[in-house]
C-alpha atoms as a PDB file:
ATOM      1  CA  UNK A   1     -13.870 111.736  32.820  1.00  0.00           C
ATOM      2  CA  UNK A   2     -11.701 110.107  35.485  1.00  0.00           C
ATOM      3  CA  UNK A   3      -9.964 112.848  37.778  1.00  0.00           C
ATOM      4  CA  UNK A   4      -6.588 110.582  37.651  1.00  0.00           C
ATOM      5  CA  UNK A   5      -6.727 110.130  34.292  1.00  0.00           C
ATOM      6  CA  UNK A   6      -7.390 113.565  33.760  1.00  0.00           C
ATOM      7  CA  UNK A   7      -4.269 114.109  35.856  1.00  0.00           C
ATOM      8  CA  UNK A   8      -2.061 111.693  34.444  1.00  0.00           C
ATOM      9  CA  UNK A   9      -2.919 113.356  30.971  1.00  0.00           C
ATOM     10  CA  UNK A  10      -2.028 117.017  32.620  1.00  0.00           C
ATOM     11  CA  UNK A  11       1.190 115.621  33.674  1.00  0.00           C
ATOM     12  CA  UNK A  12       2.224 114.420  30.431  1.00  0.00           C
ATOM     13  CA  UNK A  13       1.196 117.531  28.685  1.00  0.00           C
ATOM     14  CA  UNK A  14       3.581 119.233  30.780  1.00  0.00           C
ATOM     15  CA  UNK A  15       6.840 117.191  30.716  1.00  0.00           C
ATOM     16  CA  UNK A  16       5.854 116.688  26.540  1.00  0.00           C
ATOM     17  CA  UNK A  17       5.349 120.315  25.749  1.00  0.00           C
ATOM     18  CA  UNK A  18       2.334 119.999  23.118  1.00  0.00           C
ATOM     19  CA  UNK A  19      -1.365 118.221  23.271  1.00  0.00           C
ATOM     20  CA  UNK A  20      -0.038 116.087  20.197  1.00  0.00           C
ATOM     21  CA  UNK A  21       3.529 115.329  21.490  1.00  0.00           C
ATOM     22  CA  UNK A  22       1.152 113.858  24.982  1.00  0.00           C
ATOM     23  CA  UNK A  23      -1.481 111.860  22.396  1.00  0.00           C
ATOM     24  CA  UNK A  24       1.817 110.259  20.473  1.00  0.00           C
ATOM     25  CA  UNK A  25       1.642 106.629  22.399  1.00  0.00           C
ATOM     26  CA  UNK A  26      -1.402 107.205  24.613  1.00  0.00           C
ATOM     27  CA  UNK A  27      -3.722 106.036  22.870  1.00  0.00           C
ATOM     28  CA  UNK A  28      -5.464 109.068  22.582  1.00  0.00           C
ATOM     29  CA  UNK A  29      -6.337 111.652  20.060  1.00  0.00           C
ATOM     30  CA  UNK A  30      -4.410 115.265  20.783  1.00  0.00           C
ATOM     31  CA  UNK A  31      -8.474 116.168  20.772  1.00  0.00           C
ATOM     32  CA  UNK A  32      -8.619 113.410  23.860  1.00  0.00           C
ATOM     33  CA  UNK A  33      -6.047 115.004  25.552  1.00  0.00           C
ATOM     34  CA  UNK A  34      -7.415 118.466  24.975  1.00  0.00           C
ATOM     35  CA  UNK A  35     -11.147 117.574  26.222  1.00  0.00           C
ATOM     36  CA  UNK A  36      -8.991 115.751  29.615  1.00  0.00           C
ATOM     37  CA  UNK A  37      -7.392 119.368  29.821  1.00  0.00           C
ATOM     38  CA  UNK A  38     -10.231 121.646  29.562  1.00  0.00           C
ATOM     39  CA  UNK A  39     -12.055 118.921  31.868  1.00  0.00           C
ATOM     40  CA  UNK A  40      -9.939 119.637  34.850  1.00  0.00           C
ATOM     41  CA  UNK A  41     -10.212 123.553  33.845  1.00  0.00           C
ATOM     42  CA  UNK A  42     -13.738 123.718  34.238  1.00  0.00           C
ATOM     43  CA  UNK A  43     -13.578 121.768  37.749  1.00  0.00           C
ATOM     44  CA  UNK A  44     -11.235 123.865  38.859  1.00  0.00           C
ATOM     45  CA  UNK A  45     -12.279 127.022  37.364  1.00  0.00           C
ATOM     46  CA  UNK A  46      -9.057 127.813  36.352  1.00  0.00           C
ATOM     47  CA  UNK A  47      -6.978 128.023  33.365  1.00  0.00           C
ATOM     48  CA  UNK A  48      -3.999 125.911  34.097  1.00  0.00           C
ATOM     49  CA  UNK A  49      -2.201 126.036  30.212  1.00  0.00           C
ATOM     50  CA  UNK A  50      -1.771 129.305  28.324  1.00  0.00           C
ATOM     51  CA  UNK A  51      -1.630 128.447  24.606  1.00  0.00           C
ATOM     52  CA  UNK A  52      -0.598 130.132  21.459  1.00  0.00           C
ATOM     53  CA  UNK A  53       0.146 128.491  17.322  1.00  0.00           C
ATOM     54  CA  UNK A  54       3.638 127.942  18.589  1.00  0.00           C
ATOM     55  CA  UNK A  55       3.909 127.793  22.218  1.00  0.00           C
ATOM     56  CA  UNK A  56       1.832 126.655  25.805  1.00  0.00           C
ATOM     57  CA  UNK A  57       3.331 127.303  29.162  1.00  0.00           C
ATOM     58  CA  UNK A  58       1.822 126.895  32.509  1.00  0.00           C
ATOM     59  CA  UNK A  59      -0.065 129.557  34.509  1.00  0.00           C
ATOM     60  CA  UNK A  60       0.804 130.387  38.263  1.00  0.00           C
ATOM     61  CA  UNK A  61      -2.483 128.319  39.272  1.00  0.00           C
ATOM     62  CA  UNK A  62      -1.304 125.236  36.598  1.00  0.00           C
ATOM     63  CA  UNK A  63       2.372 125.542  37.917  1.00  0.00           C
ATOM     64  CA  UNK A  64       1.078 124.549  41.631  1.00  0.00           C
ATOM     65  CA  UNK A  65      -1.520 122.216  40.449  1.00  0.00           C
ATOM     66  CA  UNK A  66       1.416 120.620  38.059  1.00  0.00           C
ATOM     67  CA  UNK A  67       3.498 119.783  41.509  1.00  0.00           C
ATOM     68  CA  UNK A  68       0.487 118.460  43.557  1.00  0.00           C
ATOM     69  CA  UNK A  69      -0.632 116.164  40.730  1.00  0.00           C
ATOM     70  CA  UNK A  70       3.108 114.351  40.357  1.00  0.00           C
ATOM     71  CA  UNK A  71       3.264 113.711  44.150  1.00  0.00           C
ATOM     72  CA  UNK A  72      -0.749 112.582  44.648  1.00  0.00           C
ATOM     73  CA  UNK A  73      -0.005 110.071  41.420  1.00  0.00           C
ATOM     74  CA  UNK A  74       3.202 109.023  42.500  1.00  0.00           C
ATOM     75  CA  UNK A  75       1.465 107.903  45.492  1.00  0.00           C
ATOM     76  CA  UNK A  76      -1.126 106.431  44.378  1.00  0.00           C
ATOM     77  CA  UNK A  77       1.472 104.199  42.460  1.00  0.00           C
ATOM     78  CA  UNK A  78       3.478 103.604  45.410  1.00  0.00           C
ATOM     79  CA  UNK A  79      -0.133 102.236  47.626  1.00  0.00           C
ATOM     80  CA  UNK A  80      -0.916  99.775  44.444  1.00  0.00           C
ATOM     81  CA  UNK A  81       2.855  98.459  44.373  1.00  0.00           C
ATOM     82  CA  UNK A  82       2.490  97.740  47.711  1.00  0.00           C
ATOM     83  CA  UNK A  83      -1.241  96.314  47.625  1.00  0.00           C
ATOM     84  CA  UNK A  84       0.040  94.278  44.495  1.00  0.00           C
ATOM     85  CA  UNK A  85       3.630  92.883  46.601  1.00  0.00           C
ATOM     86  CA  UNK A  86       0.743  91.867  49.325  1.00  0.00           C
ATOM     87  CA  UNK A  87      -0.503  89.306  46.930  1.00  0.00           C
ATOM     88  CA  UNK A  88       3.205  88.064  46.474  1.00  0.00           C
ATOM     89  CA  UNK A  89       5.387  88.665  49.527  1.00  0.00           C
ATOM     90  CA  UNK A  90       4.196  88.371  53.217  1.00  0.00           C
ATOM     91  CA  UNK A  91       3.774  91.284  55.009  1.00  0.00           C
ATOM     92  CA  UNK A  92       1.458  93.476  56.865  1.00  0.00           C
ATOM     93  CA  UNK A  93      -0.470  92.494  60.507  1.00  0.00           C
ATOM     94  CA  UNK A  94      -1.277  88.812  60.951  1.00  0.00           C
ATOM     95  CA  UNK A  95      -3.651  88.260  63.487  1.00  0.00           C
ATOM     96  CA  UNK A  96      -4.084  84.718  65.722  1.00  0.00           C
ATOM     97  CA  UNK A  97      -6.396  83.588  67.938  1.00  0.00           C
ATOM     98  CA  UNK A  98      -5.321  80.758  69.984  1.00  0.00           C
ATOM     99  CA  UNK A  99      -5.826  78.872  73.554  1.00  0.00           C
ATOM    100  CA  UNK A 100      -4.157  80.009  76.124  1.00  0.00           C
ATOM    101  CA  UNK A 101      -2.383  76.823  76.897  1.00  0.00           C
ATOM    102  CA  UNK A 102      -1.579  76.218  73.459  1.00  0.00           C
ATOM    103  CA  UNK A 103      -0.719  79.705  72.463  1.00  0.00           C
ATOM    104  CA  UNK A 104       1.557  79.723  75.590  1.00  0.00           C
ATOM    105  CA  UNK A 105       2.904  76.678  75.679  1.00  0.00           C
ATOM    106  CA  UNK A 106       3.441  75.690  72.093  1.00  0.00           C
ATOM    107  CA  UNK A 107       3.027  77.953  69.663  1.00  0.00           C
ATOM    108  CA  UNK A 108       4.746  81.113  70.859  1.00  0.00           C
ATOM    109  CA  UNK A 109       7.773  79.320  71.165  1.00  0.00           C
ATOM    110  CA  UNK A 110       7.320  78.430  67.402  1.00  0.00           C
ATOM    111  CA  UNK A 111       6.887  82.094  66.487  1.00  0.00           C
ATOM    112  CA  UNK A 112      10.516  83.262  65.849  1.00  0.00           C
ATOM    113  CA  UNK A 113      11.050  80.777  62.972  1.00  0.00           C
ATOM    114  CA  UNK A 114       7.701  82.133  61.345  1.00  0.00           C
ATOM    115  CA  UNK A 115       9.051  85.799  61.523  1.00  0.00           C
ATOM    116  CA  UNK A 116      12.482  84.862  60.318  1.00  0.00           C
ATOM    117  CA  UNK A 117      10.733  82.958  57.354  1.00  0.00           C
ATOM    118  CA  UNK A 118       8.482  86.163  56.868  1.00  0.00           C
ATOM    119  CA  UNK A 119      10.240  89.780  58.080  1.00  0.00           C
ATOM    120  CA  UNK A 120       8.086  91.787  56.769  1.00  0.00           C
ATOM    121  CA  UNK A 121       4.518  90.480  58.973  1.00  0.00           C
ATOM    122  CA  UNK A 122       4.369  91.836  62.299  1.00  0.00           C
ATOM    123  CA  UNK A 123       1.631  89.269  64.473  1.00  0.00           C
ATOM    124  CA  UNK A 124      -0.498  89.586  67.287  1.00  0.00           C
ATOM    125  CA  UNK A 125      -1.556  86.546  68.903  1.00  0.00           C
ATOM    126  CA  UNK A 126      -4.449  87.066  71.421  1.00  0.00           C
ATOM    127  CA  UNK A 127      -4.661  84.267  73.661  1.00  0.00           C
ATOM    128  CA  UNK A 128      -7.890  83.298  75.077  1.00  0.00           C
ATOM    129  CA  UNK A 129     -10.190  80.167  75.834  1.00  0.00           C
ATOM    130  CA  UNK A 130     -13.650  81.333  74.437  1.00  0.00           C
ATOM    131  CA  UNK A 131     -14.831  80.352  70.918  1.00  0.00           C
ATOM    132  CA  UNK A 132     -14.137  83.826  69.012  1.00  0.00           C
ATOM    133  CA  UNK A 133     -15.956  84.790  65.725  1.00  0.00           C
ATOM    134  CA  UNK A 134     -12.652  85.315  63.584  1.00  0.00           C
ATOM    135  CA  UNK A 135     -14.585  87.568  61.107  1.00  0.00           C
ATOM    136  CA  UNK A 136     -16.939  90.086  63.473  1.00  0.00           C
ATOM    137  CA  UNK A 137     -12.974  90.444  65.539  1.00  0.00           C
ATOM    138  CA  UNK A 138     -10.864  90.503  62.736  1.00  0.00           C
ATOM    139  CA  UNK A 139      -8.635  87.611  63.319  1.00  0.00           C
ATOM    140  CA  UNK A 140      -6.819  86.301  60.283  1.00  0.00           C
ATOM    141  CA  UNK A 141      -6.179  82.397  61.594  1.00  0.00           C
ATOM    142  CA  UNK A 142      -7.858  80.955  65.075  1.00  0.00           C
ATOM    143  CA  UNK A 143      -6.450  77.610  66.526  1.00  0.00           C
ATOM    144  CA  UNK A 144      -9.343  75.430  68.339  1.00  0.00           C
ATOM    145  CA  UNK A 145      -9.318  72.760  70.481  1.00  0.00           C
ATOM    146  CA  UNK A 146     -12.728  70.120  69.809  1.00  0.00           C
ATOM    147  CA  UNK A 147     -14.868  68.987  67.588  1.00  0.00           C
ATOM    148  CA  UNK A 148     -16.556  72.099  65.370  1.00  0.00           C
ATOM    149  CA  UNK A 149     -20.197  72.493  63.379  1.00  0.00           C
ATOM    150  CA  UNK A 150     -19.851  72.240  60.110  1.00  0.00           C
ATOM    151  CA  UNK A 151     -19.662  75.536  58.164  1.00  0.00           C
ATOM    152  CA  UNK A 152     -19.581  77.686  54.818  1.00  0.00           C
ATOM    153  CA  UNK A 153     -18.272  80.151  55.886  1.00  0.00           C
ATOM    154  CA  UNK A 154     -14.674  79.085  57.094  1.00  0.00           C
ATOM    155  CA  UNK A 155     -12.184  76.560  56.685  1.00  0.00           C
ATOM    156  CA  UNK A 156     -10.547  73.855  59.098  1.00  0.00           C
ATOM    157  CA  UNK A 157      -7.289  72.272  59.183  1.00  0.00           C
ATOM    158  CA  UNK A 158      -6.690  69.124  61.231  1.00  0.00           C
ATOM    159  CA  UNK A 159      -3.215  69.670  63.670  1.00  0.00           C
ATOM    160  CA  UNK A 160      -1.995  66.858  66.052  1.00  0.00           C
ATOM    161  CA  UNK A 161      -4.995  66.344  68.550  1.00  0.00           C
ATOM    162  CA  UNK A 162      -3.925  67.866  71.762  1.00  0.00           C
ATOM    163  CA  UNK A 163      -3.560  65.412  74.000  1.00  0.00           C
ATOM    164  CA  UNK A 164      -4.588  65.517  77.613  1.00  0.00           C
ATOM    165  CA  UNK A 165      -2.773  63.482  80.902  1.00  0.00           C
ATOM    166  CA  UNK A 166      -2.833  63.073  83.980  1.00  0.00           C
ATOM    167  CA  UNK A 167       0.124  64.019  86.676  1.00  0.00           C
ATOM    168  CA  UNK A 168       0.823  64.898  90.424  1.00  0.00           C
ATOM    169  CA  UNK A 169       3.927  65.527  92.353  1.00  0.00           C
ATOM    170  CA  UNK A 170       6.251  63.076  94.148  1.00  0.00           C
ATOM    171  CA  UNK A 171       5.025  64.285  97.342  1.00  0.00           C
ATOM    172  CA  UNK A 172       1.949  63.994  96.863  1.00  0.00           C
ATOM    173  CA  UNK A 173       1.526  60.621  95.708  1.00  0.00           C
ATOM    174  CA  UNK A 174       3.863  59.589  98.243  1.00  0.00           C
ATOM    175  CA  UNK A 175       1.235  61.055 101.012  1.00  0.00           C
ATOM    176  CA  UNK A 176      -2.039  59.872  99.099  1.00  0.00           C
ATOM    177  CA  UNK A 177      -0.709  56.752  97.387  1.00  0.00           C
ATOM    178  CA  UNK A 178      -0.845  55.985  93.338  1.00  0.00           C
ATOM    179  CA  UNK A 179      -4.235  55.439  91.238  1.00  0.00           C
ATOM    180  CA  UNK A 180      -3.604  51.983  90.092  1.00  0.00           C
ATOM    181  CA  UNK A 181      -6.696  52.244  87.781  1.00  0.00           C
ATOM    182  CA  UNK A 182      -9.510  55.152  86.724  1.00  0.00           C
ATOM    183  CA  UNK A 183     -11.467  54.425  89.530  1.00  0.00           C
ATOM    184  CA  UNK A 184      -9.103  55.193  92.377  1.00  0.00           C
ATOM    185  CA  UNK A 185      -9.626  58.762  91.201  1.00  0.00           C
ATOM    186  CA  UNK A 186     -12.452  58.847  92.953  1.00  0.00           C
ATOM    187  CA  UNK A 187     -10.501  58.582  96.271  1.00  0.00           C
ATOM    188  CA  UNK A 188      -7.881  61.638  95.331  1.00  0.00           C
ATOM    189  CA  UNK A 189      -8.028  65.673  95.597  1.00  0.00           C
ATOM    190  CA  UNK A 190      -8.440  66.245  91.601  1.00  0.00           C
ATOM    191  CA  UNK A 191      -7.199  69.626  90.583  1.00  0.00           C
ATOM    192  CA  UNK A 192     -10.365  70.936  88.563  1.00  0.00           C
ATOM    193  CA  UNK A 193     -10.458  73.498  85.893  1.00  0.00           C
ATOM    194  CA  UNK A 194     -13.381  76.058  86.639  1.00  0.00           C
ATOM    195  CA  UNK A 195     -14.910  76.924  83.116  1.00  0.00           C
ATOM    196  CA  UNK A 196     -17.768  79.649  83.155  1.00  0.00           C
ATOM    197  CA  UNK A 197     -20.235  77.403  83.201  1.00  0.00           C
ATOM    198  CA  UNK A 198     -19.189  75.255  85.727  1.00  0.00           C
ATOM    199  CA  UNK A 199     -16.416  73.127  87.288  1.00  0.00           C
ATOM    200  CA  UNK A 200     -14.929  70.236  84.927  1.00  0.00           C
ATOM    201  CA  UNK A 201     -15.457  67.360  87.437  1.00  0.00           C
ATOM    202  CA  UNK A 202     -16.940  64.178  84.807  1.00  0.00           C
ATOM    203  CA  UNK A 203     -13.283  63.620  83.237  1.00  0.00           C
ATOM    204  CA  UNK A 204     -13.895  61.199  80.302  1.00  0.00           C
ATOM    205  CA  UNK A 205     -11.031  58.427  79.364  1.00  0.00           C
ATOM    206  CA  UNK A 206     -11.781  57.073  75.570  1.00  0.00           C
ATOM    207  CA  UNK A 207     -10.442  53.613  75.269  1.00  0.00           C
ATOM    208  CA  UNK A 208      -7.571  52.826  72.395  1.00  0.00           C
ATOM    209  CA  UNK A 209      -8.804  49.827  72.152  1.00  0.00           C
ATOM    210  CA  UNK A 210     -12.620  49.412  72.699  1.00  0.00           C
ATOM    211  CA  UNK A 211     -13.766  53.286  71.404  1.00  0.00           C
ATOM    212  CA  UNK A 212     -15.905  52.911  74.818  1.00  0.00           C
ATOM    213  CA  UNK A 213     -15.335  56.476  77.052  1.00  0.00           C
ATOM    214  CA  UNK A 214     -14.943  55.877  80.948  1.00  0.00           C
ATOM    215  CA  UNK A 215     -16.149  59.180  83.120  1.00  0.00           C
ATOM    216  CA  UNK A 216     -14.397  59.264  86.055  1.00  0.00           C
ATOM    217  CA  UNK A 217     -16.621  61.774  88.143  1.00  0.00           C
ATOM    218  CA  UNK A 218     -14.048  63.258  90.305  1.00  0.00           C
ATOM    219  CA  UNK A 219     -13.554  65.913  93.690  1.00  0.00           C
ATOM    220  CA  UNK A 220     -11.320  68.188  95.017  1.00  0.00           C
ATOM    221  CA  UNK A 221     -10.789  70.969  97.123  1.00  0.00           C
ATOM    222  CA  UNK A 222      -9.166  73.265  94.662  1.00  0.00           C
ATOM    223  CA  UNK A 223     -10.445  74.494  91.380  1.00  0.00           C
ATOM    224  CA  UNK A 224      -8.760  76.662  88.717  1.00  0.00           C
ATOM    225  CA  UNK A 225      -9.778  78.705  85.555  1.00  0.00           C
ATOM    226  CA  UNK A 226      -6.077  78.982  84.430  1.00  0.00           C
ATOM    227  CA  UNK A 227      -3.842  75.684  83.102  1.00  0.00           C
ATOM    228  CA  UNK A 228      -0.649  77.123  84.410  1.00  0.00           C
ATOM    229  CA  UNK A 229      -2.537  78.214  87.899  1.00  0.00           C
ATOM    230  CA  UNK A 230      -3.534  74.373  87.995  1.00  0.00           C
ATOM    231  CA  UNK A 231      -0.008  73.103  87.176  1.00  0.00           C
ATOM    232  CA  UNK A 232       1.231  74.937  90.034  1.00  0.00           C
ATOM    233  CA  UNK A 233      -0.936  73.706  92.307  1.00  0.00           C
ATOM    234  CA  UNK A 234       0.374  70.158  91.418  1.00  0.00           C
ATOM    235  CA  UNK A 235       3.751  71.196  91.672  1.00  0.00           C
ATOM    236  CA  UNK A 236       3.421  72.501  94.744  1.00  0.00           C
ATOM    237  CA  UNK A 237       1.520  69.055  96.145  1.00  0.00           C
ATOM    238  CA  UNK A 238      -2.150  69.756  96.271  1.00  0.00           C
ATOM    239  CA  UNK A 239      -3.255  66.959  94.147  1.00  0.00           C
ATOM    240  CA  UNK A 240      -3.848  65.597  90.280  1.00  0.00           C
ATOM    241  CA  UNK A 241      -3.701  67.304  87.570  1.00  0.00           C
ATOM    242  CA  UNK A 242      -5.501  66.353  84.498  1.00  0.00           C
ATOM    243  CA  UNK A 243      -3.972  69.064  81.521  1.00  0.00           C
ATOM    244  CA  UNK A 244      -2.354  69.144  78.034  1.00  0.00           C
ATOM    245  CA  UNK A 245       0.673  66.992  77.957  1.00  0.00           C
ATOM    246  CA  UNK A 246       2.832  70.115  76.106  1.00  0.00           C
ATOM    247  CA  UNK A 247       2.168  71.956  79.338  1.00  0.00           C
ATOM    248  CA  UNK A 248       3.066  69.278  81.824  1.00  0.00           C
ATOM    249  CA  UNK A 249       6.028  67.752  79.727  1.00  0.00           C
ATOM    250  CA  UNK A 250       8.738  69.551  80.872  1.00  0.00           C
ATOM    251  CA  UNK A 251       7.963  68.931  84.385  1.00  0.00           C
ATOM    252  CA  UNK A 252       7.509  65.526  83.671  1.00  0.00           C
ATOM    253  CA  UNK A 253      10.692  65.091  82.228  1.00  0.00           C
ATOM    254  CA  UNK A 254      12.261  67.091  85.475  1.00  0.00           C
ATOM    255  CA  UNK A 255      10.933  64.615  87.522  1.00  0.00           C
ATOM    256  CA  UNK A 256       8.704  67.734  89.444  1.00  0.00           C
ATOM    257  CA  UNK A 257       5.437  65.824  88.137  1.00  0.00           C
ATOM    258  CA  UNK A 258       5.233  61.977  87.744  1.00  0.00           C
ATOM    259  CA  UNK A 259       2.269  60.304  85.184  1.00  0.00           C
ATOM    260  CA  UNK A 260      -0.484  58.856  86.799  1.00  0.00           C
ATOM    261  CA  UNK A 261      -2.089  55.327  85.243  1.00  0.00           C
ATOM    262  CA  UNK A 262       0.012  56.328  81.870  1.00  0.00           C
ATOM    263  CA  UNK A 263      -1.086  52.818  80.444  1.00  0.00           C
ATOM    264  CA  UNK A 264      -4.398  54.223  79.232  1.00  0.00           C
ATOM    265  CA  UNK A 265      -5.156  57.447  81.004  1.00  0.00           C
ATOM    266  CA  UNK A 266      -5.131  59.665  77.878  1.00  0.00           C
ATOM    267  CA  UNK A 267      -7.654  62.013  76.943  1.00  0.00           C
ATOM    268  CA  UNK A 268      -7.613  63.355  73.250  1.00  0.00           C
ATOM    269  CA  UNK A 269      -9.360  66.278  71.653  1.00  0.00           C
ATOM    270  CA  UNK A 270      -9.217  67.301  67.771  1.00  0.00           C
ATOM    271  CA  UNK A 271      -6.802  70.732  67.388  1.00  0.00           C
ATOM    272  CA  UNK A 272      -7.174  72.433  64.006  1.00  0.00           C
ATOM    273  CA  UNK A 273      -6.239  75.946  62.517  1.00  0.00           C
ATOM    274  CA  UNK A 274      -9.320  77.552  61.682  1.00  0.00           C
ATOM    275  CA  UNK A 275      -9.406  80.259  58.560  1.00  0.00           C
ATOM    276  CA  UNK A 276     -11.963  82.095  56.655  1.00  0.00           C
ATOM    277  CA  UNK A 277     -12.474  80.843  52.746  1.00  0.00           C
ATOM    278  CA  UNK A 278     -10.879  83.121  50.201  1.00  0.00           C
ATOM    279  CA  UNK A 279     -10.334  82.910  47.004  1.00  0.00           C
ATOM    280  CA  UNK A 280      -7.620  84.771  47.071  1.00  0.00           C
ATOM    281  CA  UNK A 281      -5.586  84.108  50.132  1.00  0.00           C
ATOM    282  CA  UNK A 282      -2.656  86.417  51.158  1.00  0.00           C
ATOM    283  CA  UNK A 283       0.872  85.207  51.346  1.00  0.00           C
ATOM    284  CA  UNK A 284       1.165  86.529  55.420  1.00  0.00           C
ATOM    285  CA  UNK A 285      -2.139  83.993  55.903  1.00  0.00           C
ATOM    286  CA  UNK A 286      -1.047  80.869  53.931  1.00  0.00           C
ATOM    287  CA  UNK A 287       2.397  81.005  54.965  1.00  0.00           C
ATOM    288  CA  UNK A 288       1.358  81.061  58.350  1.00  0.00           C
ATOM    289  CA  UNK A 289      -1.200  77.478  58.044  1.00  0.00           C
ATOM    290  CA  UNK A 290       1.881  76.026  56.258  1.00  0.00           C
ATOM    291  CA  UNK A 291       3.926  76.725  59.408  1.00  0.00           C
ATOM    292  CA  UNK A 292       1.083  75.327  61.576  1.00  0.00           C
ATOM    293  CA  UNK A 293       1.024  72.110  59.732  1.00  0.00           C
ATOM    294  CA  UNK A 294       4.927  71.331  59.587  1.00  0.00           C
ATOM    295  CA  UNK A 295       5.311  72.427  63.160  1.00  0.00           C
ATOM    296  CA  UNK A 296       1.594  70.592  64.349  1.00  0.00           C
ATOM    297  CA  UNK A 297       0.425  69.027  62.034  1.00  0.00           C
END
């Protein structure tokens, strides 16, 4: 027989007194109750209920096992209320994996007004630029930046593309002159990002109006493997900068960075929130691509 049911049957026996007074409502027969009873006698190899015509009271051995067998099913009620409220209410560890210059820049911001909307999830977002497997690292949600393989396995939600620009400082356009179309790029110190495989130096320009993509192959003396690193060195005059407009905005709107050719110098990439299928989704997880797509999408 089941060793919690067993218990659970023990229990009752107790607080009812008799084997019959424990079958009334059960379900069970009082002989049920009594083959649950010498079940859990046998395993233990104790006698846990002395029992005359009139009368049954515990033994020192039933007494103890009696108090251990209300706290273990007490808590085994508690852990399935709370397993059950995880269906309903959002809570537990939420996971995100993110870009760094998204995470950063946009979505960490963002993050108080999911907490206050949902107290009870605590969230780690690991920021990184690398294409992680969200099920072999046990990430709950992943934002990407690009175009993605189709798969079975997972599920993606289209955000805002992310949207890249390009930018220098004052001074430095004031030293070097101002592109006046793609090609002049050619003739500036372009701030590169340095990806593992290799420096970013074809920068491709799709056209609004003709779909046609113009590569700008480009050169500089200073390459980066960090966004913010990059946007520093344009701050500080070293040349242009060709990065997500939510991370050169602000600057922008300072007057520290000025737009370069911002008639058609706009690079675009698909952003979506990326999430394993299930079934049966938890509240912490769809609460969480909800926010994504008021805030981004």
């Amino acid at each position: 027989m089941d060793r919690f049911a067993s218990m659970g049957v023990f229990v009752r026996v107790v607080e009812k007194g008799s084997f019959s007074a424990a079958a009334d409502g059960s379900g069970m027969t009082s002989t049920m109750v009594g083959n649950h009873i010498r079940d859990l006698e046998k395993l233990l190899a104790v006698r846990l209920l002395q029992r005359t015509t009139r009368h049954q009271a515990l033994t020192e051995a039933g007494k103890e096992y009696y108090t251990h067998c209300v706290q273990i099913l007490r808590q085994v009620q508690e852990v399935e209320m709370g397993v059950r409220e995880m269906r309903t209410t959002p809570r537990g560890c939420l996971r995100v994996s993110a870009p760094i210059n998204f995470g950063s820049e946009c979505l960490a911001p963002e993050l108080f007004a999911y907490r206050e909307a949902c107290p009870e999830v605590t969230v780690e977002l690991s920021l990184a630029d690398r294409l992680v497997d969200i099920s072999k690292e046990g990430f709950d949600v992943a934002i990407r930046v690009g175009t993605m393989a189709d798969s079975s396995s997972y599920v993606a939600r289209p955000l805002k593309p992310w949207k890249r620009i390009l930018c220098a400082s004052p001074d430095y356009l004031r030293r070097n002159g101002t592109p006046q179309e793609l090609q002049d790029l050619v003739k500036h110190d372009c701030l590169c990002f340095a990806y593992p495989n290799g420096l970013e130096r074809d920068w491709k320009f799709p056209s609004s109006t003709t779909g046609v993509v113009d590569l700008v192959h480009v050169s500089g003396s200073l390459s980066i493997n960090n966004g913010h690193a990059l946007r520093a060195a344009a701050l500080s005059g070293h040349g242009i900068v060709f990065q997500p407009e939510a991370l050169l905005r602000p600057y922008i709107d300072s007057g520290r960075l000025v737009r370069v050719l911002p008639g058609e110098a706009v690079s675009t990439s698909p952003l979506q929130v990326v999430y394993l299928k299930d079934h049966q989704m938890t509240p912490k997880i769809s609460h969480f691509i909800n926010f994504l797509l008021e805030r981004f999408g």
